[in-house]
N, C-alpha and C. Protein backbone atom coordinates (compact mmCIF):
# COMPACT_ATOMS: atom_id res chain seq x y z
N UNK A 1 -44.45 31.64 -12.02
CA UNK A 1 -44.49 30.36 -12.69
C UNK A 1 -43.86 30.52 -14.06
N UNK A 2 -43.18 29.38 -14.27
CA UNK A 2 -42.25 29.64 -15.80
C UNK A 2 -43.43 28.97 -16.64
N UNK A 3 -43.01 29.74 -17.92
CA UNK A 3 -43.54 28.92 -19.15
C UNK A 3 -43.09 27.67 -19.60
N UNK A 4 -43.55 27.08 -19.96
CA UNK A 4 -42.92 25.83 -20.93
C UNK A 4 -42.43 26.40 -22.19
N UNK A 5 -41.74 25.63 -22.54
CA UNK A 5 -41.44 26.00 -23.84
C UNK A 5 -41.61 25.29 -24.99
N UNK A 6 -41.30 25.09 -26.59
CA UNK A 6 -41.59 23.72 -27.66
C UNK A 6 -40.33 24.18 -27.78
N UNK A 7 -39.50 22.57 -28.71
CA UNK A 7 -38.50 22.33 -29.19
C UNK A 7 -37.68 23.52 -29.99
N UNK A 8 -38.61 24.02 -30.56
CA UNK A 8 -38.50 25.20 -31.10
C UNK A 8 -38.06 26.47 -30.61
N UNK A 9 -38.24 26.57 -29.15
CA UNK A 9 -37.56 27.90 -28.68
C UNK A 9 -39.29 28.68 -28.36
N UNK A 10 -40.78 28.04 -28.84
CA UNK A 10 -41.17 28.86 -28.79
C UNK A 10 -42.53 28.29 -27.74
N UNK A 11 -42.72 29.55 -27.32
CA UNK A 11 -43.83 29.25 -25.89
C UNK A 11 -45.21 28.55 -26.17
N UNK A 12 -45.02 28.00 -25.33
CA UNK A 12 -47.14 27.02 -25.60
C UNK A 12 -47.61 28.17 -25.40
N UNK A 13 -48.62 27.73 -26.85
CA UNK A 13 -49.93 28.53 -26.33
C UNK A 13 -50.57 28.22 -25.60
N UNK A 14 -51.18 29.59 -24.82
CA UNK A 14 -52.23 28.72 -23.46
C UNK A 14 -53.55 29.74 -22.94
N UNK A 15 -54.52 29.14 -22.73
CA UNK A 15 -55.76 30.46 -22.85
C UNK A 15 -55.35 31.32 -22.26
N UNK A 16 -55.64 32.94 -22.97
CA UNK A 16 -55.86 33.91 -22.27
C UNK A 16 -54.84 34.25 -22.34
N UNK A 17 -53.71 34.08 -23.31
CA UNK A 17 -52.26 34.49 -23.16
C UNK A 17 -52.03 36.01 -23.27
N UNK A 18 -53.15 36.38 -24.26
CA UNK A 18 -53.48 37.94 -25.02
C UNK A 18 -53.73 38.47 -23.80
N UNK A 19 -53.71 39.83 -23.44
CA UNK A 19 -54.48 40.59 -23.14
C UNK A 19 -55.78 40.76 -22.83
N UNK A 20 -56.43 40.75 -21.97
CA UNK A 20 -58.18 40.88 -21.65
C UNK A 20 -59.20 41.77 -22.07
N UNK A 21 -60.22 41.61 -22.96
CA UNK A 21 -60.90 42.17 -23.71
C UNK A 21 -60.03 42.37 -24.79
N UNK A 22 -59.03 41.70 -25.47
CA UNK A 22 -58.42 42.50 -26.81
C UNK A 22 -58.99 40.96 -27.70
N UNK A 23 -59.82 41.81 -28.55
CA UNK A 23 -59.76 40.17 -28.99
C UNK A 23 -59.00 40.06 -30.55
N UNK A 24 -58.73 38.64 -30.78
CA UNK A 24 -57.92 38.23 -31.54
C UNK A 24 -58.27 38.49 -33.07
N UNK A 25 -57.62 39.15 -33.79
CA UNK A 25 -58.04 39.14 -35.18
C UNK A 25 -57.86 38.22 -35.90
N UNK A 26 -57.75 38.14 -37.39
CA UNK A 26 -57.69 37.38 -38.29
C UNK A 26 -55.63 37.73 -38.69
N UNK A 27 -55.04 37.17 -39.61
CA UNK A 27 -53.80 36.79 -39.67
C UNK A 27 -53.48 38.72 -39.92
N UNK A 28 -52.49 39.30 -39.32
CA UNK A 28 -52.26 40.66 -39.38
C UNK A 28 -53.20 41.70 -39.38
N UNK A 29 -53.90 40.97 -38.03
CA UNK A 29 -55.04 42.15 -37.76
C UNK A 29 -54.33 43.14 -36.57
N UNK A 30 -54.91 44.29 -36.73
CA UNK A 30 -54.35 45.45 -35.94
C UNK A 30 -54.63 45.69 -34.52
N UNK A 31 -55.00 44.66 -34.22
CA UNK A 31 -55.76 44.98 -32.65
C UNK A 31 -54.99 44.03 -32.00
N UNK A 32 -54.09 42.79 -32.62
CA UNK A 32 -53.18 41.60 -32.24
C UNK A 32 -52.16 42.08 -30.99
N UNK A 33 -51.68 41.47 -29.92
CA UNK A 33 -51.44 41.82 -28.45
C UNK A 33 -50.20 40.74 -29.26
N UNK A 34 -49.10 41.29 -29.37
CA UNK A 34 -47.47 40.14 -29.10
C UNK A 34 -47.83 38.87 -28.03
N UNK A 35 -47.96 37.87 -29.17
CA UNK A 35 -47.93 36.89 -28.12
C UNK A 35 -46.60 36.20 -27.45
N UNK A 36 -45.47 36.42 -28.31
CA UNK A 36 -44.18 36.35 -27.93
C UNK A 36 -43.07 36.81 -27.98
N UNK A 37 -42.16 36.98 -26.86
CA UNK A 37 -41.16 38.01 -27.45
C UNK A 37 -40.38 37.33 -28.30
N UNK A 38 -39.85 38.64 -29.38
CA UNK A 38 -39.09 38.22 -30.80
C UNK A 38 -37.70 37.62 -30.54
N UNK A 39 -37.29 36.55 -31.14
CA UNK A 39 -36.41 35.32 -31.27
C UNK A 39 -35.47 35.74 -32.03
N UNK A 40 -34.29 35.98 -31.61
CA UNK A 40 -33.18 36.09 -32.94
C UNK A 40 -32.89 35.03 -33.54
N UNK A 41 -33.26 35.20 -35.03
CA UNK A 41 -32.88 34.08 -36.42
C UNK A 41 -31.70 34.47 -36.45
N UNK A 42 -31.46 32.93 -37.24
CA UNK A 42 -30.03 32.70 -37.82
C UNK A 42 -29.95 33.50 -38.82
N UNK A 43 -28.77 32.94 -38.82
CA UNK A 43 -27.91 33.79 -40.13
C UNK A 43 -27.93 33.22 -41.36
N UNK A 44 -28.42 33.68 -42.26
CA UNK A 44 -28.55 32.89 -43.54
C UNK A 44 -27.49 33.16 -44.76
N UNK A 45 -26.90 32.24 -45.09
CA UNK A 45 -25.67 32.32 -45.67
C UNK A 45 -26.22 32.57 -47.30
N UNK A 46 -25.37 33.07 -48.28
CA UNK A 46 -25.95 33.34 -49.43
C UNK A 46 -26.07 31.69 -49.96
N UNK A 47 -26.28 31.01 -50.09
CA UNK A 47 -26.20 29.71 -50.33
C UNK A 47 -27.65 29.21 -50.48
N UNK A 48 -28.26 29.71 -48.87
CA UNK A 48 -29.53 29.41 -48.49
C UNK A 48 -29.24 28.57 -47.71
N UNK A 49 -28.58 27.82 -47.32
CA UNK A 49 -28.33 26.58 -45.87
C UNK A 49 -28.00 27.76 -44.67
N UNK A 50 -28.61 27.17 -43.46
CA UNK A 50 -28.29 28.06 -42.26
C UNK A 50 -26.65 28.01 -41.67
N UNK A 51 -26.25 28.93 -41.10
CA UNK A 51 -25.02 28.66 -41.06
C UNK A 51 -24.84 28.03 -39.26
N UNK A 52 -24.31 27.29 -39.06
CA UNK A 52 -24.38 26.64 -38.02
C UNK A 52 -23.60 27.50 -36.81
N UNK A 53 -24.13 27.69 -35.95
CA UNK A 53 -23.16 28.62 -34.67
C UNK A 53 -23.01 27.21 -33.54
N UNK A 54 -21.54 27.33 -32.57
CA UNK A 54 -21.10 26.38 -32.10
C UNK A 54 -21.69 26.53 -30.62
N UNK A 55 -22.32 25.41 -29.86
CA UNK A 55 -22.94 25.79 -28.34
C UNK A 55 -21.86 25.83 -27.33
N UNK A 56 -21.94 26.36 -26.44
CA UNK A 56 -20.83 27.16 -25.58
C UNK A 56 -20.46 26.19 -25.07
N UNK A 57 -19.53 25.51 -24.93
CA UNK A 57 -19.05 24.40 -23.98
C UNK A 57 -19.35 24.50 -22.38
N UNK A 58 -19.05 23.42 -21.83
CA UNK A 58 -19.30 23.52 -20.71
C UNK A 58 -17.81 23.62 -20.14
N UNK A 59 -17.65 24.50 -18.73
CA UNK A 59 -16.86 24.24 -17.96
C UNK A 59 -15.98 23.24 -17.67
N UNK A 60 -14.89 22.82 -17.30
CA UNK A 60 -14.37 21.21 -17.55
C UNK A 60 -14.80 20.63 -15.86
N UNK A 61 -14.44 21.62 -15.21
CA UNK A 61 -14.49 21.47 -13.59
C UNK A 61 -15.40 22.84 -12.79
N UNK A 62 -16.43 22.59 -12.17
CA UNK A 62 -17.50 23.01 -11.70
C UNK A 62 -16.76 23.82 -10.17
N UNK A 63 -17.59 24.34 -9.73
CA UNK A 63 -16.82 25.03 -8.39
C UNK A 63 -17.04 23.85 -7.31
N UNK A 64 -18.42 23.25 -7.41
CA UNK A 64 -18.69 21.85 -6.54
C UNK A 64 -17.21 20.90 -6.40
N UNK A 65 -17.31 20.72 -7.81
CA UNK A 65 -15.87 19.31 -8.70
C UNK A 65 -14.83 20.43 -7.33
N UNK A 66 -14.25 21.69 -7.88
CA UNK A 66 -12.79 22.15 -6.95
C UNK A 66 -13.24 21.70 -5.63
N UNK A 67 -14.03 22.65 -4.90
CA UNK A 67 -14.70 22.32 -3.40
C UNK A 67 -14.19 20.66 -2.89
N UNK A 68 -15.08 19.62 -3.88
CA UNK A 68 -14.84 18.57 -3.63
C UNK A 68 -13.25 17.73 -3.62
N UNK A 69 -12.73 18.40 -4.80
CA UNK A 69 -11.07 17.75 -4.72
C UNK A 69 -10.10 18.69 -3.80
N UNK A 70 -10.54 19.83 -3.18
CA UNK A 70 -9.80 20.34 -2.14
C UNK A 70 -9.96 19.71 -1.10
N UNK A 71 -11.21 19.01 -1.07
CA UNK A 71 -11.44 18.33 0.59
C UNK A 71 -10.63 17.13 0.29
N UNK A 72 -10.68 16.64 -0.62
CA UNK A 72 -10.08 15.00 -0.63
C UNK A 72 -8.50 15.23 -0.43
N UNK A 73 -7.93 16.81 -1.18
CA UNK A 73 -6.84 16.79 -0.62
C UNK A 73 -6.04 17.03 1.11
N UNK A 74 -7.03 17.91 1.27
CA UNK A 74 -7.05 18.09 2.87
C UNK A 74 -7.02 16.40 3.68
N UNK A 75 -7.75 15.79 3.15
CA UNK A 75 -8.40 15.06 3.69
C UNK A 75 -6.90 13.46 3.63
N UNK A 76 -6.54 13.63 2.25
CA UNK A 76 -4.85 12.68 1.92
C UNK A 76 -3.58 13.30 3.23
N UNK A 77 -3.98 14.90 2.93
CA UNK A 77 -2.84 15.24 3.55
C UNK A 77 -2.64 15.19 5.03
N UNK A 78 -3.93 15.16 5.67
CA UNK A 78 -4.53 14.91 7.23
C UNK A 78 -3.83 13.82 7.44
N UNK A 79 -4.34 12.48 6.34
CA UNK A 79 -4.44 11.26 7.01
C UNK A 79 -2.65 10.24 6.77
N UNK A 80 -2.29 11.66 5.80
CA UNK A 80 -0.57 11.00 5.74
C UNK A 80 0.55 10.69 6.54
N UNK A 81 0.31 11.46 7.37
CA UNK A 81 1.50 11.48 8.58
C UNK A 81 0.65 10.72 9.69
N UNK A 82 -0.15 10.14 10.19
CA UNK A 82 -0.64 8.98 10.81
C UNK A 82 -0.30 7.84 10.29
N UNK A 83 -0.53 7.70 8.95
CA UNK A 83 -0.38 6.23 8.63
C UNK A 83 1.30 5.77 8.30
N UNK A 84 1.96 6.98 7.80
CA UNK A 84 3.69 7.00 8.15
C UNK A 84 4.20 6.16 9.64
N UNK A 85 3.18 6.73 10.41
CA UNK A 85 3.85 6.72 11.80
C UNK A 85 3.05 5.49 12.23
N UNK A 86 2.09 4.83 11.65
CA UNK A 86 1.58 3.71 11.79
C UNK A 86 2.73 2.85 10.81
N UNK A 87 3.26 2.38 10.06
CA UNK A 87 3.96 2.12 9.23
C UNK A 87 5.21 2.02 9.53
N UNK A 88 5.83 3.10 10.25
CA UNK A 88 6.83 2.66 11.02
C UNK A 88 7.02 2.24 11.99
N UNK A 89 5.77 2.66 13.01
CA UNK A 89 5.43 1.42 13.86
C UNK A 89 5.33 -0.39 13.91
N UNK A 90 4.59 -0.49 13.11
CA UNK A 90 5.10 -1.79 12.37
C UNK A 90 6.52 -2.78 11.87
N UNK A 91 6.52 -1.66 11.19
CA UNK A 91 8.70 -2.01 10.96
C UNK A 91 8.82 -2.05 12.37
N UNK A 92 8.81 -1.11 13.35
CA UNK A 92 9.40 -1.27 14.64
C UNK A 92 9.45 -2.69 15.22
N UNK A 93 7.66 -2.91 15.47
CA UNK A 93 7.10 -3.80 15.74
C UNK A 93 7.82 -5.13 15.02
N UNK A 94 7.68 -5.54 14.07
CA UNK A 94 8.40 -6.83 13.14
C UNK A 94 9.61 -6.35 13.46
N UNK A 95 10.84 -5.76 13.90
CA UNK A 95 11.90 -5.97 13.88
C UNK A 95 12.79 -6.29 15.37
N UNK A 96 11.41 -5.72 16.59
CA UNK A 96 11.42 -6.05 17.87
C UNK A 96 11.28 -7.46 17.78
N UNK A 97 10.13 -8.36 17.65
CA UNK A 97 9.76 -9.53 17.43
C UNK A 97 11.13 -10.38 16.58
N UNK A 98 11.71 -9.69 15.98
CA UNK A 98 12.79 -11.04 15.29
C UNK A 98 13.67 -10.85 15.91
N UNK A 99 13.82 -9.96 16.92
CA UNK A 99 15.07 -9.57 17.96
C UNK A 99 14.43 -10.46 19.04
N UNK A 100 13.66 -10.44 19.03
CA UNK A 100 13.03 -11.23 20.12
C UNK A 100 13.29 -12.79 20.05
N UNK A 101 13.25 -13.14 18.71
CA UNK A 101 13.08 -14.85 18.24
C UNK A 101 14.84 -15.07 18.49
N UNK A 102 15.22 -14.14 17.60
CA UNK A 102 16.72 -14.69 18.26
C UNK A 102 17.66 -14.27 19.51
N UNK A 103 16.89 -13.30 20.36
CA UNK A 103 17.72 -13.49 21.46
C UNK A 103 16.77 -15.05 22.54
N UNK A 104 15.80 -15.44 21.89
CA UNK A 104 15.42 -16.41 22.33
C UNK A 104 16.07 -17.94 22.04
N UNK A 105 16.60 -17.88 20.80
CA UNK A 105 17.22 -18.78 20.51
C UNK A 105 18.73 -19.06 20.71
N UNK A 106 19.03 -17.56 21.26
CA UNK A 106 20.39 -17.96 21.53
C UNK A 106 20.29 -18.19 22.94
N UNK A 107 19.15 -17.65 23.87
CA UNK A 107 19.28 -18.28 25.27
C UNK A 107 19.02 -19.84 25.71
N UNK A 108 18.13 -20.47 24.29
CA UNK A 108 18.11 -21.93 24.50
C UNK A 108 19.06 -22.96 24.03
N UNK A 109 20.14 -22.02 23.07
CA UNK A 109 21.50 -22.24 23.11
C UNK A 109 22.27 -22.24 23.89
N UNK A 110 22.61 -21.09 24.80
CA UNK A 110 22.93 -21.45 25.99
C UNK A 110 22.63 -22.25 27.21
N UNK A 111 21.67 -22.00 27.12
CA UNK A 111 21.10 -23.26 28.41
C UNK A 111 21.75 -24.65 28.20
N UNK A 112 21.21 -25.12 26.82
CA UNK A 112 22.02 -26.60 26.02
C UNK A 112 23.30 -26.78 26.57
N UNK A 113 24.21 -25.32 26.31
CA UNK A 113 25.52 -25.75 26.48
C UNK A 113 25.60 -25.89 28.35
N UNK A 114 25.05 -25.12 28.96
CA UNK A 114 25.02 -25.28 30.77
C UNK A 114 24.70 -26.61 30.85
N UNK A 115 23.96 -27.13 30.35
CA UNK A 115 23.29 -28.59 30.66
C UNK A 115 24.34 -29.34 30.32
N UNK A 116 25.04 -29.06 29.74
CA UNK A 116 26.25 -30.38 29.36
C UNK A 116 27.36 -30.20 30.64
N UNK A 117 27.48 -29.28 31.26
CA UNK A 117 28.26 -29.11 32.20
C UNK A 117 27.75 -29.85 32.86
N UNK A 118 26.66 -30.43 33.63
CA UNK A 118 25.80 -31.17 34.69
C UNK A 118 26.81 -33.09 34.28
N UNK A 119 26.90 -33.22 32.75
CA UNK A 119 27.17 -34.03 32.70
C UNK A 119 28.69 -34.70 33.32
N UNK A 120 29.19 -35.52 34.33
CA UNK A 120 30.42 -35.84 34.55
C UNK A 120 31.63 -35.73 33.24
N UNK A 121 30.93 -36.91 32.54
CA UNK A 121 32.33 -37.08 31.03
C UNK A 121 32.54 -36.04 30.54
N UNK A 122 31.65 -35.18 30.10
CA UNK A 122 31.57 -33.82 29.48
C UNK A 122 32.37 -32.59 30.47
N UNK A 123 32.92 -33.19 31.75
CA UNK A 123 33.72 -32.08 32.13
C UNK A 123 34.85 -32.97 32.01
N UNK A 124 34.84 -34.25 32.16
CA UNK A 124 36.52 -34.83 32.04
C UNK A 124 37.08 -34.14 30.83
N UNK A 125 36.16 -34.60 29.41
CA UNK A 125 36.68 -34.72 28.48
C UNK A 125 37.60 -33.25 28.16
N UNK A 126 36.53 -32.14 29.06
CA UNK A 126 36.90 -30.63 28.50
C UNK A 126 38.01 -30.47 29.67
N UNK A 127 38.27 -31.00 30.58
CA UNK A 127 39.55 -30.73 31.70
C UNK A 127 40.82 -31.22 30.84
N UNK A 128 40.46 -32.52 29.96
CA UNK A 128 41.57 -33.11 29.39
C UNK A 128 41.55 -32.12 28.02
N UNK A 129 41.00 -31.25 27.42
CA UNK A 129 41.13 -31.11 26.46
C UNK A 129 41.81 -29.38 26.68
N UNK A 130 41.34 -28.95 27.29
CA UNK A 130 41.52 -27.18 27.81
C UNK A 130 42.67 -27.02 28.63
N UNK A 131 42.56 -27.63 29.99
CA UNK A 131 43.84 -27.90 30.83
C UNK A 131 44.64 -28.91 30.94
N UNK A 132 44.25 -29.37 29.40
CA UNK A 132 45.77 -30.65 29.92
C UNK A 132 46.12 -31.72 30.94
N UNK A 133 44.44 -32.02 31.92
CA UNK A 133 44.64 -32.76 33.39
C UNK A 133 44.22 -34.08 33.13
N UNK A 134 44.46 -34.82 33.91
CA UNK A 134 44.71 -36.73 33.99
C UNK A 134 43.98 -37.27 34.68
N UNK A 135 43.10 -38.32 35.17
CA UNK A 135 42.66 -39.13 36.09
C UNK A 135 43.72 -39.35 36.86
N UNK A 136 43.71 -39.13 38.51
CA UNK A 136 44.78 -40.42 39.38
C UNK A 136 45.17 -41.53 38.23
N UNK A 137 46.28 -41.69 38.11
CA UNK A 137 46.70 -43.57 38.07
C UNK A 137 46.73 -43.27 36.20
N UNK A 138 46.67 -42.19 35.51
CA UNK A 138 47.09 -42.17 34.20
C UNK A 138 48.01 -41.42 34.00
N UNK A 139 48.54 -41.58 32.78
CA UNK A 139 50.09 -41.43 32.35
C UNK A 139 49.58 -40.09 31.11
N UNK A 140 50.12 -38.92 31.58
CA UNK A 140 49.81 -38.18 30.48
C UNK A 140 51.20 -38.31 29.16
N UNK A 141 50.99 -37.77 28.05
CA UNK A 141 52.11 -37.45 27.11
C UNK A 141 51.29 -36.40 26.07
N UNK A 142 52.63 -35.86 26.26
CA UNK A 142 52.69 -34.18 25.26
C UNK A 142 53.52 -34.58 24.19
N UNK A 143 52.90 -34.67 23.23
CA UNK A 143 53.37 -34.45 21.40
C UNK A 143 53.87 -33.00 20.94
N UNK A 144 55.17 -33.44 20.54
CA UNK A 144 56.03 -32.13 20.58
C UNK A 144 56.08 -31.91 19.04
N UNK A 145 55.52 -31.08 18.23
CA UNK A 145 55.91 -31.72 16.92
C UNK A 145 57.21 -30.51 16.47
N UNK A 146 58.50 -30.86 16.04
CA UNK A 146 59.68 -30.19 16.13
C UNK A 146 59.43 -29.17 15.21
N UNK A 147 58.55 -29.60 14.09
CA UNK A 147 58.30 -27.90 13.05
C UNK A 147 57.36 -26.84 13.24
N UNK A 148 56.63 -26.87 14.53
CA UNK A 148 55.62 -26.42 14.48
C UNK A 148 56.61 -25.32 15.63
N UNK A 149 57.65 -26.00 16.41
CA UNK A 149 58.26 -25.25 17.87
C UNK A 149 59.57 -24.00 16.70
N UNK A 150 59.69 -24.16 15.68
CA UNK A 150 60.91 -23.12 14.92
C UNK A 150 59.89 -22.19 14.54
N UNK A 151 59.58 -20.99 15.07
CA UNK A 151 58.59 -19.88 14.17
C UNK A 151 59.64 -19.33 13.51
N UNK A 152 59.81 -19.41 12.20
CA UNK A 152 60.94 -18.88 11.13
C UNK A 152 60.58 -17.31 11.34
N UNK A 153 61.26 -16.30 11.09
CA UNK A 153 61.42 -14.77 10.89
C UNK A 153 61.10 -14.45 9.75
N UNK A 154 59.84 -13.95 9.35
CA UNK A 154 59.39 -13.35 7.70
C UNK A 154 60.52 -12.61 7.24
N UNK A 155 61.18 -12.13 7.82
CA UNK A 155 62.33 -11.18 7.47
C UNK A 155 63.41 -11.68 6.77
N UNK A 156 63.94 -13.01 7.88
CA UNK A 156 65.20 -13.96 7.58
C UNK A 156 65.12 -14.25 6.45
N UNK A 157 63.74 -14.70 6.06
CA UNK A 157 63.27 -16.25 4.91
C UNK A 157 64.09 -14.83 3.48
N UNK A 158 65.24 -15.38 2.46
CA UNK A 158 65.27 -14.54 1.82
C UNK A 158 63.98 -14.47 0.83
N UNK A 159 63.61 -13.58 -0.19
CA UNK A 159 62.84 -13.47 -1.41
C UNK A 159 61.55 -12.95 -0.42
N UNK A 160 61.50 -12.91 0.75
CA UNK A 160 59.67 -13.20 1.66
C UNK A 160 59.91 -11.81 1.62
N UNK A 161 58.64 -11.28 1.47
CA UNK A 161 58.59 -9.84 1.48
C UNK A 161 58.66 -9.05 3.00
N UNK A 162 59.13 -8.15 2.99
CA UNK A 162 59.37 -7.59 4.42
C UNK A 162 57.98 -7.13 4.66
N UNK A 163 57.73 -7.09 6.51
CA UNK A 163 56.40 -5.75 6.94
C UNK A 163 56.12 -4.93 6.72
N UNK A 164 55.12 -4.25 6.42
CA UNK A 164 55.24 -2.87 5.61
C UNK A 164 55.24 -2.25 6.58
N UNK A 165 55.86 -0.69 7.55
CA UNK A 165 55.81 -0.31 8.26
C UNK A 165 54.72 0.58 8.42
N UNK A 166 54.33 1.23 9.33
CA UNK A 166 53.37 2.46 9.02
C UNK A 166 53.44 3.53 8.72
N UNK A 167 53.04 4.49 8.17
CA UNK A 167 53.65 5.32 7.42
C UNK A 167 53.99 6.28 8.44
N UNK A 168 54.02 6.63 9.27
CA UNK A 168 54.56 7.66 10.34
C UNK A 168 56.00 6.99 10.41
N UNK A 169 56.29 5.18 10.77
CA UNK A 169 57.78 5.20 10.50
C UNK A 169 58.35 5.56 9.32
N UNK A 170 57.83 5.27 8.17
CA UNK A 170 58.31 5.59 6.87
C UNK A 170 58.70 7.21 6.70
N UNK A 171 57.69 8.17 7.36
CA UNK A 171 58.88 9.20 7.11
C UNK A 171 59.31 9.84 8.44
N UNK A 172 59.33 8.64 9.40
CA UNK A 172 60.62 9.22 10.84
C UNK A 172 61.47 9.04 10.22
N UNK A 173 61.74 7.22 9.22
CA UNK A 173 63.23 7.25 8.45
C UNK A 173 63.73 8.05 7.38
N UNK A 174 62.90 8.39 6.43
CA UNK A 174 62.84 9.55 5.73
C UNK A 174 63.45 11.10 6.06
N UNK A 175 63.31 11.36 7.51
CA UNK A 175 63.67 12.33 7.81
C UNK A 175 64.59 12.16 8.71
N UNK A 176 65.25 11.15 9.08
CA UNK A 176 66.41 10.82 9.55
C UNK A 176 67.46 10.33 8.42
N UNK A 177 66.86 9.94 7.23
CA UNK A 177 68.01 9.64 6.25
C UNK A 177 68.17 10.87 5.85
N UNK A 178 67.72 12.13 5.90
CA UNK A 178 67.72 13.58 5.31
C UNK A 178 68.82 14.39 6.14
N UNK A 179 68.85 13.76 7.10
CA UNK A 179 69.57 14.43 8.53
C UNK A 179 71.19 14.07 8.19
């Protein structure tokens, strides 16, 4: 069993602390049994004020504190490459789904345009417009427009800059003007 101690550093007294049968004298009597072991005093400065000694600091981080932040790191580094791969799963996921919305929208685009085929006018109009064809009993005419039938020669036109050739012709002529 431990002692208690006073503020002081020094032990409660408590019956019977002495020795048995020694009995207690008067102040520096010779028969006195140590009632406590001796206390190292301060240091007394010539001044007479005690000189103050500094209490040992504590540790900053405990072996518990390491123990504990090694597990939490174990524990980040475990759970990192799951949630990566959850994460890119996702991206996957959201980028399947908008592939999804628009190959959906372009198939109800297409359909739209099939459905107009069903319609009669909607194939006249595109027979007259694509192949050039007539109802029985109508009169077609072709608009000739005369400037559109001369494709001028970039070459001819003077000041028009010539084609640039590619450079493999540039030095076949090169090495035929050398010749």
């Amino acid at each position: 069993m431990q002692q208690r101690t006073r503020p002081g550093g020094r032990g409660a007294p408590t019956r019977g602390s002495g020795p048995r049968g020694v009995q207690r004298a008067g102040a520096g009597g010779a028969g006195r049994a140590p009632a406590r072991q001796a206390v190292a005093r301060r240091a007394v400065s010539s001044g007479g004020a005690a000189l103050r000694t500094r209490a040992p600091q504590p540790r900053r981080f405990t072996s518990r504190a390491v123990v504990l932040g090694l597990v939490l790191l174990v524990l980040l580094l475990a759970y990192a490459y799951p949630v990566r791969v959850y994460l890119a799963q996702q991206a996957e996921i959201t980028a399947l789904e908008q592939s999804q919305e628009r190959q959906t929208a372009k198939i109800a685009e297409m359909a739209a345009r099939a459905a107009k085929w069903d319609d009669r006018e909607y194939v006249i109009s595109q027979a007259r417009q694509r192949l050039h064809m007539v109802l029985p009993g109508e009169k077609p005419f072709v608009v000739v427009d005369p400037a559109r039938s001369q494709q001028a020669d970039p070459a001819a036109i003077p000041g028009a800059e010539k084609a640039s050739r590619p450079w493999y012709g540039k030095l076949w002529s090169s090495v035929e003007a050398a010749d």
